[in-house]
N, C-alpha and C. Protein backbone atom coordinates (compact mmCIF):
# COMPACT_ATOMS: atom_id res chain seq x y z
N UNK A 1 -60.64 13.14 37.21
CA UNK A 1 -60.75 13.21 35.77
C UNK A 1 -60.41 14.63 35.34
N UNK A 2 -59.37 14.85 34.48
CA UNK A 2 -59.26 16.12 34.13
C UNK A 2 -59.97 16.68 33.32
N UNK A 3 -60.20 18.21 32.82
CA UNK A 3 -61.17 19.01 32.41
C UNK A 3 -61.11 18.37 30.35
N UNK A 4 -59.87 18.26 30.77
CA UNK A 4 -59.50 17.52 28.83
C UNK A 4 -60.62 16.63 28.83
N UNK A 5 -60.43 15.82 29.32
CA UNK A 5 -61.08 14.00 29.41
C UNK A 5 -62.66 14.32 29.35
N UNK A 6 -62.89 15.44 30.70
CA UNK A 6 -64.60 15.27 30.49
C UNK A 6 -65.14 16.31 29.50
N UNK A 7 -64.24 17.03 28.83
CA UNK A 7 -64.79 17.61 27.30
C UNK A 7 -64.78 16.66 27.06
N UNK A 8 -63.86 15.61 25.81
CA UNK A 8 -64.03 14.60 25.19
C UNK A 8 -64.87 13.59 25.48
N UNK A 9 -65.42 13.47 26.90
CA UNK A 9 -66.14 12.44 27.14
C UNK A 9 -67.67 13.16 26.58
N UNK A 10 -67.89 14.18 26.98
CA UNK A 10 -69.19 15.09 26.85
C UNK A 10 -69.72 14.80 25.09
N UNK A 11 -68.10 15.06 24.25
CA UNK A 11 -68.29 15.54 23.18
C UNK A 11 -68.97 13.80 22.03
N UNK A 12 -68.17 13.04 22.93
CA UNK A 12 -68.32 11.89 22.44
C UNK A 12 -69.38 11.07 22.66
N UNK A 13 -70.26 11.54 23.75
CA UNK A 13 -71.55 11.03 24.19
C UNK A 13 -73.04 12.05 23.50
N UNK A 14 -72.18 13.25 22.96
CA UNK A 14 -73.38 13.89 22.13
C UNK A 14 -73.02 12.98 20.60
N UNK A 15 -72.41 12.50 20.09
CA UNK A 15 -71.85 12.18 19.21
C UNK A 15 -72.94 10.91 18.78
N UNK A 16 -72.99 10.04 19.95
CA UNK A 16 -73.85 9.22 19.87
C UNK A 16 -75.04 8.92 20.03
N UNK A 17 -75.00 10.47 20.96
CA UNK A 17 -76.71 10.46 20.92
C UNK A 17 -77.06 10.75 19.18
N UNK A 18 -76.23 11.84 18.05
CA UNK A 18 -76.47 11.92 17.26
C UNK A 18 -76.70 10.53 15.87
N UNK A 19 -76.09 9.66 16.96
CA UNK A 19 -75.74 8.14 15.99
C UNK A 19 -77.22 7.69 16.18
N UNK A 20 -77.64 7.55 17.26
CA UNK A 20 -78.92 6.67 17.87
C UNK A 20 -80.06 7.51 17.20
N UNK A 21 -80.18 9.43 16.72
CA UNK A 21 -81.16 9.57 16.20
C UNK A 21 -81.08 9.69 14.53
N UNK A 22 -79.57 8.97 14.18
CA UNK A 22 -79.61 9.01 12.49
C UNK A 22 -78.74 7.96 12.71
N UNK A 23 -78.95 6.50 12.83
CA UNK A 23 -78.30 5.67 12.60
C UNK A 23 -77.67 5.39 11.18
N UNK A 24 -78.67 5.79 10.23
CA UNK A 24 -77.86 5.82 8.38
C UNK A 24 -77.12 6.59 8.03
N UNK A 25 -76.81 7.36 8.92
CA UNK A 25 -76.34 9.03 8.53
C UNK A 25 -74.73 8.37 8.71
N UNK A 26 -74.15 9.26 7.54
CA UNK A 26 -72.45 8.72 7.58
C UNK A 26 -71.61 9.82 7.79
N UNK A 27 -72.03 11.08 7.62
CA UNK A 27 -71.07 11.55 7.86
C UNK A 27 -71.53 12.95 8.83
N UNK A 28 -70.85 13.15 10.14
CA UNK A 28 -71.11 13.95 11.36
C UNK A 28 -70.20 15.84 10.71
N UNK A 29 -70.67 16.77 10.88
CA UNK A 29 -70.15 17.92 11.05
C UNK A 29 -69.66 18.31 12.77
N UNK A 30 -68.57 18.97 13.40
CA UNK A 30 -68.33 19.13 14.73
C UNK A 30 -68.14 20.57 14.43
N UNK A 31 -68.66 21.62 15.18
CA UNK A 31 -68.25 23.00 15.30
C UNK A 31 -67.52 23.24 16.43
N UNK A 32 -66.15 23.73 16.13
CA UNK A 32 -65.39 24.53 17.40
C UNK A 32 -65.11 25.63 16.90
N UNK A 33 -64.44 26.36 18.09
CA UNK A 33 -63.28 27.14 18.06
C UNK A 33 -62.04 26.74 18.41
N UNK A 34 -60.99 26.89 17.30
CA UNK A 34 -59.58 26.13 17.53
C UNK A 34 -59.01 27.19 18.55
N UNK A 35 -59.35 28.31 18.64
CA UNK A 35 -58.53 29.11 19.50
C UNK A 35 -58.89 28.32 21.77
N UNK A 36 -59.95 27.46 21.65
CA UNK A 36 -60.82 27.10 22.90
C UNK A 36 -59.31 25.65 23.20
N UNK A 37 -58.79 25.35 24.43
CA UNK A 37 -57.44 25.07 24.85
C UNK A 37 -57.52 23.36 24.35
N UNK A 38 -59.64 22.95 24.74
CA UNK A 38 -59.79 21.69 24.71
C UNK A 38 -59.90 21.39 23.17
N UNK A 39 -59.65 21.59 22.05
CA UNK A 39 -59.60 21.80 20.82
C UNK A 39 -59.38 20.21 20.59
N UNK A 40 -58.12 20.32 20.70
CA UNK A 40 -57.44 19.10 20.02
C UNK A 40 -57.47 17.54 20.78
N UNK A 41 -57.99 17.86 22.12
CA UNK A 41 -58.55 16.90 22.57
C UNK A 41 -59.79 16.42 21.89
N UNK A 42 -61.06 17.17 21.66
CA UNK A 42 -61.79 16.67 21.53
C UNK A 42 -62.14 16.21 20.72
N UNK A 43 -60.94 16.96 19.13
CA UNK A 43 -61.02 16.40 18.09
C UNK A 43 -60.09 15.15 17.82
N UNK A 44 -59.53 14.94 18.39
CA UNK A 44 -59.12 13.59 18.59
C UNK A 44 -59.95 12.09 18.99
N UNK A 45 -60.65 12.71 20.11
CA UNK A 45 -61.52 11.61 21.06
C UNK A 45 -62.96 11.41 19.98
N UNK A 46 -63.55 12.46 18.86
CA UNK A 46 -64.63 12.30 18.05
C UNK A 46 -64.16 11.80 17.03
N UNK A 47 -62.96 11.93 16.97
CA UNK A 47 -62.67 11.31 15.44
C UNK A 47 -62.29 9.66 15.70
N UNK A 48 -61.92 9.34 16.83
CA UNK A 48 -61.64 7.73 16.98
C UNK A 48 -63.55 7.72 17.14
N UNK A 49 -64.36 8.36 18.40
CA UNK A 49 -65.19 7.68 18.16
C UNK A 49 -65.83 7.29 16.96
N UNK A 50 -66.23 8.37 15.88
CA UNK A 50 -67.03 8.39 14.55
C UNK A 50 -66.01 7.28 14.15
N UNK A 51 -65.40 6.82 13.91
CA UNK A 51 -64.36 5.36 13.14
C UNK A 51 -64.94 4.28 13.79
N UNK A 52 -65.17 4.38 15.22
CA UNK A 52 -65.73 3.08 16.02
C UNK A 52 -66.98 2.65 15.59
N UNK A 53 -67.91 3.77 14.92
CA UNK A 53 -69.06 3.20 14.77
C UNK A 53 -69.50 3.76 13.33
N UNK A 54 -68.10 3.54 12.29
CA UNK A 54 -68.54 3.64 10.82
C UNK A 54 -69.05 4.65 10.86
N UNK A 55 -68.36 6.18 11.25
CA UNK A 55 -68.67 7.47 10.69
C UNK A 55 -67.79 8.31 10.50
N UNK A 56 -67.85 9.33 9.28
CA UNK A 56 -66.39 10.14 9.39
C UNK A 56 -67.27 11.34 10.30
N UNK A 57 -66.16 11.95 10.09
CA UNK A 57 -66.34 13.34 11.14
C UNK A 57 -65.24 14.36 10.13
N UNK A 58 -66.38 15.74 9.89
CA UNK A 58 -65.90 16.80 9.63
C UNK A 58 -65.60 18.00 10.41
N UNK A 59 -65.03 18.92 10.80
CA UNK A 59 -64.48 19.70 11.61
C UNK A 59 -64.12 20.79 11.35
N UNK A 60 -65.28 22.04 11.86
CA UNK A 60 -65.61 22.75 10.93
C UNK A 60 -65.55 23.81 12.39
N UNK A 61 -64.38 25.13 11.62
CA UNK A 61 -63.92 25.69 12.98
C UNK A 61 -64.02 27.39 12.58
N UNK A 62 -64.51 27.99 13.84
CA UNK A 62 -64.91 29.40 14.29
C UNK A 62 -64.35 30.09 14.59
N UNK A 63 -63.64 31.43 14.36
CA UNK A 63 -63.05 32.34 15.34
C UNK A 63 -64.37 33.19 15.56
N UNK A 64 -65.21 33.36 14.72
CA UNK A 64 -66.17 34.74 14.75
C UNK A 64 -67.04 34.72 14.16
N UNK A 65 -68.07 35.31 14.44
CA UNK A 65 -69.45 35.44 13.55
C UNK A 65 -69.68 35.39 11.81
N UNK A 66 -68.34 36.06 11.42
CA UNK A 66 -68.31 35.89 10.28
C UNK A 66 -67.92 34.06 9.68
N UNK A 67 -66.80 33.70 10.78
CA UNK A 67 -66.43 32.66 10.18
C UNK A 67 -67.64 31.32 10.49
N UNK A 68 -68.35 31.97 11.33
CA UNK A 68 -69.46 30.37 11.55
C UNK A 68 -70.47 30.59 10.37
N UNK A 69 -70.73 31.28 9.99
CA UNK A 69 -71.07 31.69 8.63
C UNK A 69 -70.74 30.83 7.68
N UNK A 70 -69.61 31.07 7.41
CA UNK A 70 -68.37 30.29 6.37
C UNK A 70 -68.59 28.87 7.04
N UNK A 71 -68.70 28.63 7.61
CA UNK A 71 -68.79 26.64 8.06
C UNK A 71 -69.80 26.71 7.83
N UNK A 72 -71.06 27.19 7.94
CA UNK A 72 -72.17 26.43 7.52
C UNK A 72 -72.23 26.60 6.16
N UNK A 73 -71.78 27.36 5.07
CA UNK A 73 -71.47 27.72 3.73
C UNK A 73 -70.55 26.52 3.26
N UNK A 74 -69.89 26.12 4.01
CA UNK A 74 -68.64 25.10 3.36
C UNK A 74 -69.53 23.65 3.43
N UNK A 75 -71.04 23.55 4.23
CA UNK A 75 -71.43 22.32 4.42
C UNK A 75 -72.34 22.01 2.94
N UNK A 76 -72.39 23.51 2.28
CA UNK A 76 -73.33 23.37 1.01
C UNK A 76 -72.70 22.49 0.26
N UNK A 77 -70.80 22.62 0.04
CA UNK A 77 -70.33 21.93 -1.11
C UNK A 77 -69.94 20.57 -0.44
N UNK A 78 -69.84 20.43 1.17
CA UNK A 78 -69.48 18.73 1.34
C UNK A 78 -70.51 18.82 2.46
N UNK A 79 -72.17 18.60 2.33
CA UNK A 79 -72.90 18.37 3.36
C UNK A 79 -72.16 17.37 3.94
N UNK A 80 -73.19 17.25 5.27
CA UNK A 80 -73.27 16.48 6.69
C UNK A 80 -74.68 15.77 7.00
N UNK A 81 -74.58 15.51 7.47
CA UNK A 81 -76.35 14.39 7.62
C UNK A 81 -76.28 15.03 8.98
N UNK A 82 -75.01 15.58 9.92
CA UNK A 82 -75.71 16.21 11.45
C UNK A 82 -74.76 16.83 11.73
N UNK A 83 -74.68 17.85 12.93
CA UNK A 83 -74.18 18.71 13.84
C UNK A 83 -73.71 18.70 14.86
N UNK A 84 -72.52 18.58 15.53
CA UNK A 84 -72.57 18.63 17.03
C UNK A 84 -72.10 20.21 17.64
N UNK A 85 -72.17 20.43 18.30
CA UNK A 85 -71.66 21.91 18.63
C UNK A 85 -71.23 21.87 19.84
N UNK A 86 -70.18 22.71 20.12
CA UNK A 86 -68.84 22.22 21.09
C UNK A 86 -69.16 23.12 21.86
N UNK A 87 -69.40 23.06 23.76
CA UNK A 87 -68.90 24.22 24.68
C UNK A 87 -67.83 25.13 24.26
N UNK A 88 -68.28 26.37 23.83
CA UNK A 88 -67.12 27.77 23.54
C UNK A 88 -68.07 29.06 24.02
N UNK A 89 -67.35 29.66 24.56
CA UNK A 89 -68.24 30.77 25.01
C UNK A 89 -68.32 31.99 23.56
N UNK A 90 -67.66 31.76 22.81
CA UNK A 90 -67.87 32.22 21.56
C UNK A 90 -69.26 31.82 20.87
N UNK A 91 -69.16 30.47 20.90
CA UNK A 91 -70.25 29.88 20.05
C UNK A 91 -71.42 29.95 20.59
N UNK A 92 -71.67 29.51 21.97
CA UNK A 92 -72.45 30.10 23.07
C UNK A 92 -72.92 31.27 22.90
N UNK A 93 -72.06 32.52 22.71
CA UNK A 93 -72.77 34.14 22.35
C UNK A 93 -73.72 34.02 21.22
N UNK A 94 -73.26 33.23 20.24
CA UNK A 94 -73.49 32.86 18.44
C UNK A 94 -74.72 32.21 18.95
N UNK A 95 -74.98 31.35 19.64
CA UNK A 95 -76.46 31.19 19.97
C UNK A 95 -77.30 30.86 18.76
N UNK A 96 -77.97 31.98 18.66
CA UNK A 96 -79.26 32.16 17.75
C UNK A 96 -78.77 31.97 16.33
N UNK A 97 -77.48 32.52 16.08
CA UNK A 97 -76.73 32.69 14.79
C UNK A 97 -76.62 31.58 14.44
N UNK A 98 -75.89 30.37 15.19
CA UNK A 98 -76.09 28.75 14.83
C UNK A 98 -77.31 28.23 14.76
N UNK A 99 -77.98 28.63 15.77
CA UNK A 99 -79.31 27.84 15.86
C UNK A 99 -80.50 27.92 14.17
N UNK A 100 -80.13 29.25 13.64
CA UNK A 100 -80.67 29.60 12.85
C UNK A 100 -80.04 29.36 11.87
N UNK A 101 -79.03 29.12 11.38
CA UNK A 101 -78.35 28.55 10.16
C UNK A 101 -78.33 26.87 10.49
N UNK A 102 -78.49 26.09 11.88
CA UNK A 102 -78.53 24.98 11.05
C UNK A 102 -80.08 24.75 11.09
N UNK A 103 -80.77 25.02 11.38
CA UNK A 103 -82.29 25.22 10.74
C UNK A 103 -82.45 25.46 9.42
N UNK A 104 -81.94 26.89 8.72
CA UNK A 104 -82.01 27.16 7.49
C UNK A 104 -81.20 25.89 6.47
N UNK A 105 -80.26 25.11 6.87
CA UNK A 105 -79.32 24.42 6.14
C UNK A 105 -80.08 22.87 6.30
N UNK A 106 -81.49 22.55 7.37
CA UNK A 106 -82.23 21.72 7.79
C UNK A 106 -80.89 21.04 8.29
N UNK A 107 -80.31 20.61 9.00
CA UNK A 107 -79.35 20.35 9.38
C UNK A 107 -79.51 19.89 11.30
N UNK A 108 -79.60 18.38 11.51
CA UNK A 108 -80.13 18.16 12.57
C UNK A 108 -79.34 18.13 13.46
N UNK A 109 -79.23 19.01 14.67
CA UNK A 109 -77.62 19.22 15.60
C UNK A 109 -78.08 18.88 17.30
N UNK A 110 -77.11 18.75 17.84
CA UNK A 110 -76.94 18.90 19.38
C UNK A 110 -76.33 20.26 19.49
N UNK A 111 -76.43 20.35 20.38
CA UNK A 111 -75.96 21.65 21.22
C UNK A 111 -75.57 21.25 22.88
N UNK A 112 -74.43 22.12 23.23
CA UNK A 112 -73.85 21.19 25.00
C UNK A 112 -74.81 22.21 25.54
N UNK A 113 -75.85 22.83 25.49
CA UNK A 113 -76.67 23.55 26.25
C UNK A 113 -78.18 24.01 26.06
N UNK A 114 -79.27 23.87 27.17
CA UNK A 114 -80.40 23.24 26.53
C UNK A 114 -81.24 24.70 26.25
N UNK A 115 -80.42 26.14 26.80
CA UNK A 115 -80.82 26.79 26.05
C UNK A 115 -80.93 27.14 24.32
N UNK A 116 -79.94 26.74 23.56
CA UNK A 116 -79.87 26.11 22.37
C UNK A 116 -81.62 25.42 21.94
N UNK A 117 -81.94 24.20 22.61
CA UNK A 117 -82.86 23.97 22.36
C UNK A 117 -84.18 24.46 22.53
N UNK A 118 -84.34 25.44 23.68
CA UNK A 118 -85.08 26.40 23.99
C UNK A 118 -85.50 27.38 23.06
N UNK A 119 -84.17 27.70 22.22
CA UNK A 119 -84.92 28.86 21.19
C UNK A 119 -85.17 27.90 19.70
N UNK A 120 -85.45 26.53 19.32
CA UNK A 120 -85.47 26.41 18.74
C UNK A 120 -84.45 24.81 18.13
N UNK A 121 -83.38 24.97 18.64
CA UNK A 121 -82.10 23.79 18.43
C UNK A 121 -82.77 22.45 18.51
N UNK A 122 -82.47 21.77 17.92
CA UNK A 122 -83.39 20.09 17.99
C UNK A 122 -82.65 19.23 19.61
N UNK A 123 -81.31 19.38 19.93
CA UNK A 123 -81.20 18.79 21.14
C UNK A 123 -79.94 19.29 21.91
N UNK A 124 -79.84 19.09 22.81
CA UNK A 124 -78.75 19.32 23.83
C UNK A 124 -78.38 18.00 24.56
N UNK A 125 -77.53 17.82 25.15
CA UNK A 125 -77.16 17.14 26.15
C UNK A 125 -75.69 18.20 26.32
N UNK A 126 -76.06 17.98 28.56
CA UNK A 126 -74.16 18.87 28.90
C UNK A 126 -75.10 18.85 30.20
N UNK A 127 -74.32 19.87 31.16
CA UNK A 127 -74.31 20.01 32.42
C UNK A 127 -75.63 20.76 32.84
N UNK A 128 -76.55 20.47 34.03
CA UNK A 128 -77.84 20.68 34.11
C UNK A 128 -77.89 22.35 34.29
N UNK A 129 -78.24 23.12 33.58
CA UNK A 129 -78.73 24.60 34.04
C UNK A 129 -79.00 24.93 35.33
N UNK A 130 -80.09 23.80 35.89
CA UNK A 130 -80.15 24.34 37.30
C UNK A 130 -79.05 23.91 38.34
N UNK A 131 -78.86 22.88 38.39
CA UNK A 131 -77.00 22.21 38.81
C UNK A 131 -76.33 23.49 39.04
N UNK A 132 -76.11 24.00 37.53
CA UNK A 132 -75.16 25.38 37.45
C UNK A 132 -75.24 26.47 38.30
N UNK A 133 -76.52 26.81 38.31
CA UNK A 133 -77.30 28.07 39.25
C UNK A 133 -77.26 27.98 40.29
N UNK A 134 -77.59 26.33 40.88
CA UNK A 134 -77.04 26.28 42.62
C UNK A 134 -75.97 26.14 42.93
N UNK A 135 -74.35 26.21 41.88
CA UNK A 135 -73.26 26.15 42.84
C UNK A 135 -72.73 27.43 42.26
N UNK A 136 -73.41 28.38 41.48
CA UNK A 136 -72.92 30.32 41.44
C UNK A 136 -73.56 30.39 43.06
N UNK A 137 -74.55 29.97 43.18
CA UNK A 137 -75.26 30.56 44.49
C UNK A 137 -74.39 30.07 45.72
N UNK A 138 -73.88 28.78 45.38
CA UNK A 138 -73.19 28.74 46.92
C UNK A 138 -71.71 29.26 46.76
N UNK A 139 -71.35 29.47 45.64
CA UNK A 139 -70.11 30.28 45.65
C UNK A 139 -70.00 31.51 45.66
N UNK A 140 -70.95 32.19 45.29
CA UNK A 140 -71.72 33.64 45.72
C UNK A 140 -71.78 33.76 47.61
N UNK A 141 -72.61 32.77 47.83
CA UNK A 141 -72.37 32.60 49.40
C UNK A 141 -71.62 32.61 50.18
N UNK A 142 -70.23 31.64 49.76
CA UNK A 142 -69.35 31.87 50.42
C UNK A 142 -68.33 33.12 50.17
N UNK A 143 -68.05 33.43 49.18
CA UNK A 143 -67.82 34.43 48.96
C UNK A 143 -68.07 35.94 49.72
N UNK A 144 -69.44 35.72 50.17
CA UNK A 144 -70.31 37.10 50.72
C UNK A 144 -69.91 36.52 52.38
N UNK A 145 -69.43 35.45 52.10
CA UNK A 145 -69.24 35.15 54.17
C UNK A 145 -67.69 35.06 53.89
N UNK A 146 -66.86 35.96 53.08
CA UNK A 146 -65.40 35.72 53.35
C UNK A 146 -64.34 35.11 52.97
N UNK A 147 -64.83 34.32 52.23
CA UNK A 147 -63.96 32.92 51.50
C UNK A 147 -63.21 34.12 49.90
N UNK A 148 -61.74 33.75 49.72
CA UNK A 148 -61.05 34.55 48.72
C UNK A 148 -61.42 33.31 47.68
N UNK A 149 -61.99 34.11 46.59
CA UNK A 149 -62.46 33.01 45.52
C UNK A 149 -61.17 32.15 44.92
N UNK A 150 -60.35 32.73 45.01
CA UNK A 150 -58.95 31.83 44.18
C UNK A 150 -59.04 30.39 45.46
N UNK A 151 -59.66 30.26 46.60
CA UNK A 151 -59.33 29.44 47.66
C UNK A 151 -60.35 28.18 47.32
N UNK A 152 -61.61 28.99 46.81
CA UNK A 152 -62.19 27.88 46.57
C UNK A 152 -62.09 26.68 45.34
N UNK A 153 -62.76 25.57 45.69
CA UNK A 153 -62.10 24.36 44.64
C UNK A 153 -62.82 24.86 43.01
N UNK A 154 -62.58 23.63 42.44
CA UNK A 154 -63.11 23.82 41.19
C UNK A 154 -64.08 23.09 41.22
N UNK A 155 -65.25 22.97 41.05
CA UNK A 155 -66.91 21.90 41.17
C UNK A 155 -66.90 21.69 39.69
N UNK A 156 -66.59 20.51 39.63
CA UNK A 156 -67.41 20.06 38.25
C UNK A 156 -68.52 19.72 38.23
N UNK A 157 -69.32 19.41 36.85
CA UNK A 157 -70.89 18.98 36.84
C UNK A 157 -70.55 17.74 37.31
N UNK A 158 -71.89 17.66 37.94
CA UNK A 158 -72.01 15.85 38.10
C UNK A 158 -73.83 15.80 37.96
N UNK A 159 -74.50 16.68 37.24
CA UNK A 159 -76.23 16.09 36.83
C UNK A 159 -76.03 16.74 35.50
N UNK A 160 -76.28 16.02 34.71
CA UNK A 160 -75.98 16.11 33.09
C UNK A 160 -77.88 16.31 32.69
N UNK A 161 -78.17 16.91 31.54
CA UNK A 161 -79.59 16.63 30.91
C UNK A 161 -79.21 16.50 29.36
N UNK A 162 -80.00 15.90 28.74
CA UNK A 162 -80.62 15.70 27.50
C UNK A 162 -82.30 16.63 27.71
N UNK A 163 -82.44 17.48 25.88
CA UNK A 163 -83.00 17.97 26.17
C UNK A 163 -83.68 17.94 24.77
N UNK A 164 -85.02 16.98 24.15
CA UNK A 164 -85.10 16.94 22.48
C UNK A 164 -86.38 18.28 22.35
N UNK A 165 -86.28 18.85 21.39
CA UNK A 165 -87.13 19.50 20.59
C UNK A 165 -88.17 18.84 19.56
N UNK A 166 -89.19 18.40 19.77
CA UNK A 166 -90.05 17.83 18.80
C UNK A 166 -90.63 18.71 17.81
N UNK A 167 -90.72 20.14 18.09
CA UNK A 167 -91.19 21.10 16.87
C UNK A 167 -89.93 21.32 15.89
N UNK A 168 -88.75 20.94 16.56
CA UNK A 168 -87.67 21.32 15.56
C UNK A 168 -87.45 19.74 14.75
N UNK A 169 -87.57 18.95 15.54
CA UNK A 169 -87.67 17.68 14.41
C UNK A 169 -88.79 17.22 13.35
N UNK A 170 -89.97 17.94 13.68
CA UNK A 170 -90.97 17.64 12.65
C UNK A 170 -90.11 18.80 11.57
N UNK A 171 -89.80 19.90 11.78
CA UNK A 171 -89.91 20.70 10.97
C UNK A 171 -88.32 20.46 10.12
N UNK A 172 -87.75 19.53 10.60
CA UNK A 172 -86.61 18.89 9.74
C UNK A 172 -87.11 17.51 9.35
N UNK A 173 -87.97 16.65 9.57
CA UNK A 173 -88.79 15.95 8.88
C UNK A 173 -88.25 14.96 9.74
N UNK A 174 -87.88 14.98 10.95
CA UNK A 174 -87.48 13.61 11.66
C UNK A 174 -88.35 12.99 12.43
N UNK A 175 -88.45 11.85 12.64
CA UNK A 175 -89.01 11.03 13.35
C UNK A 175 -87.96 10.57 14.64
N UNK A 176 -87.70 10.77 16.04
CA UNK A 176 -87.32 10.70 17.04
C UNK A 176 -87.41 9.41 17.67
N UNK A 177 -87.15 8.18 17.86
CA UNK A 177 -87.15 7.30 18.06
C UNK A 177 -87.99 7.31 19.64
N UNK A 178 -88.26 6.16 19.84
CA UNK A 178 -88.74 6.25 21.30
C UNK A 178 -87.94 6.35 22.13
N UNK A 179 -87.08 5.52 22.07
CA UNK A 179 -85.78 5.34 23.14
C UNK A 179 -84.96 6.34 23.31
N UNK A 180 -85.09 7.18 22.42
CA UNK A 180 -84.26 8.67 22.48
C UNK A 180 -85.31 9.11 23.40
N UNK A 181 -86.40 9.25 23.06
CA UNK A 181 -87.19 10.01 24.03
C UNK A 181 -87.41 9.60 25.16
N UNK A 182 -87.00 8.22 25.46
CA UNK A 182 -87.61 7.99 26.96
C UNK A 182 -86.42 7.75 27.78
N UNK A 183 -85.09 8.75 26.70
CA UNK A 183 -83.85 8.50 28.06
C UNK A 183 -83.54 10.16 27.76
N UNK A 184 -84.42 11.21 27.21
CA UNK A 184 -84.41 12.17 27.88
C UNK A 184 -85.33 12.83 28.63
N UNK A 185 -84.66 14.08 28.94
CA UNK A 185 -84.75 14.63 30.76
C UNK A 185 -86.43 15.53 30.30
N UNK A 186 -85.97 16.15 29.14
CA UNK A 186 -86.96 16.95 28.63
C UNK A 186 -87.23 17.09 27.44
N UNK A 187 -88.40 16.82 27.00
CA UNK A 187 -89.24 17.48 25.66
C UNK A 187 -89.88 18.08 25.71
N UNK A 188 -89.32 19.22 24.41
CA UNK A 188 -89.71 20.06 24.27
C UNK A 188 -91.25 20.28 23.07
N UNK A 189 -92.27 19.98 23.47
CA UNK A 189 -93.60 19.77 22.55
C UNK A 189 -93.66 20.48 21.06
């Protein structure tokens, strides 16, 4: 599976987790960066999904601190009922900066990383943190026993988490379904 496919697959399965916790909700916000290569993949693969299941999708894009600013400003004059937020190591730095404007905008989002939800973010789903940490360590390893890093393969994820925030959904006034909660990895009290 190429790296295109399992963005879009990632992006399209937060998509629906966002469907399953606002089933009335019609219309989705997506944050990227257009400058990030998987761009136009993924806005392709969210925009057929949101059509499959009677939702539009808005697409609302970052170069910089200033400009994620400006997207959550542009949601005042055409709100969104939710959020998804795209793997970018840009947006990733922005962290707290998103996390805290879609709070302030009450604005209920995913995030592909469950630190996101850690400081606050209502949910994540993406590739497991600790997953991540044990294959730096064995590539650190081999590395320290000799191996030229360009030699080694590429490891994709293969243990995914979901990760809900219940203090961030009371405090956006949501009610979390059960079934959301009992097909994720972690809640956060």
């Amino acid at each position: 599976m190429s790296g295109q496919t399992r963005y879009a697959e990632l992006g399209t399965k937060r998509l629906g987790l966002l469907h399953e916790l606002l089933p009335r909700a019609v219309r989705f916000a997506v944050l990227l960066n257009p400058n990030n290569r998987n761009t136009d993949a993924l806005t392709r693969d969210l925009q057929a999904t949101a059509s499959a299941i009677g939702k539009q999708v808005e697409v609302l894009t970052a170069r910089s601190s200033g400009e994620i600013d400006a997207a959550f400003a542009s949601l005042s004059q055409r709100p969104a009922d939710a959020l998804a937020v795209t793997p970018d190591q840009l947006l990733d730095s922005r962290r707290v900066q998103i996390v805290t404007l879609a709070t302030h905008y009450r604005l209920p989002a995913i995030y592909p990383f469950r630190e996101n939800v850690e400081i606050g973010g209502l949910m994540s789903y993406g590739s497991s943190a600790a997953e991540r940490d044990r294959q730096v360590g064995i590539y650190t390893g081999r590395i320290l026993k000799g191996e030229k890093p360009a030699d080694l393969p590429v490891i994709r994820a293969a243990k995914f988490e979901f990760v809900i925030n219940l203090q961030t959904a009371r405090v956006l006034g949501l009610d979390v379904p059960a079934t959301l909660l009992g097909t994720a990895d972690e809640v956060i009290e």
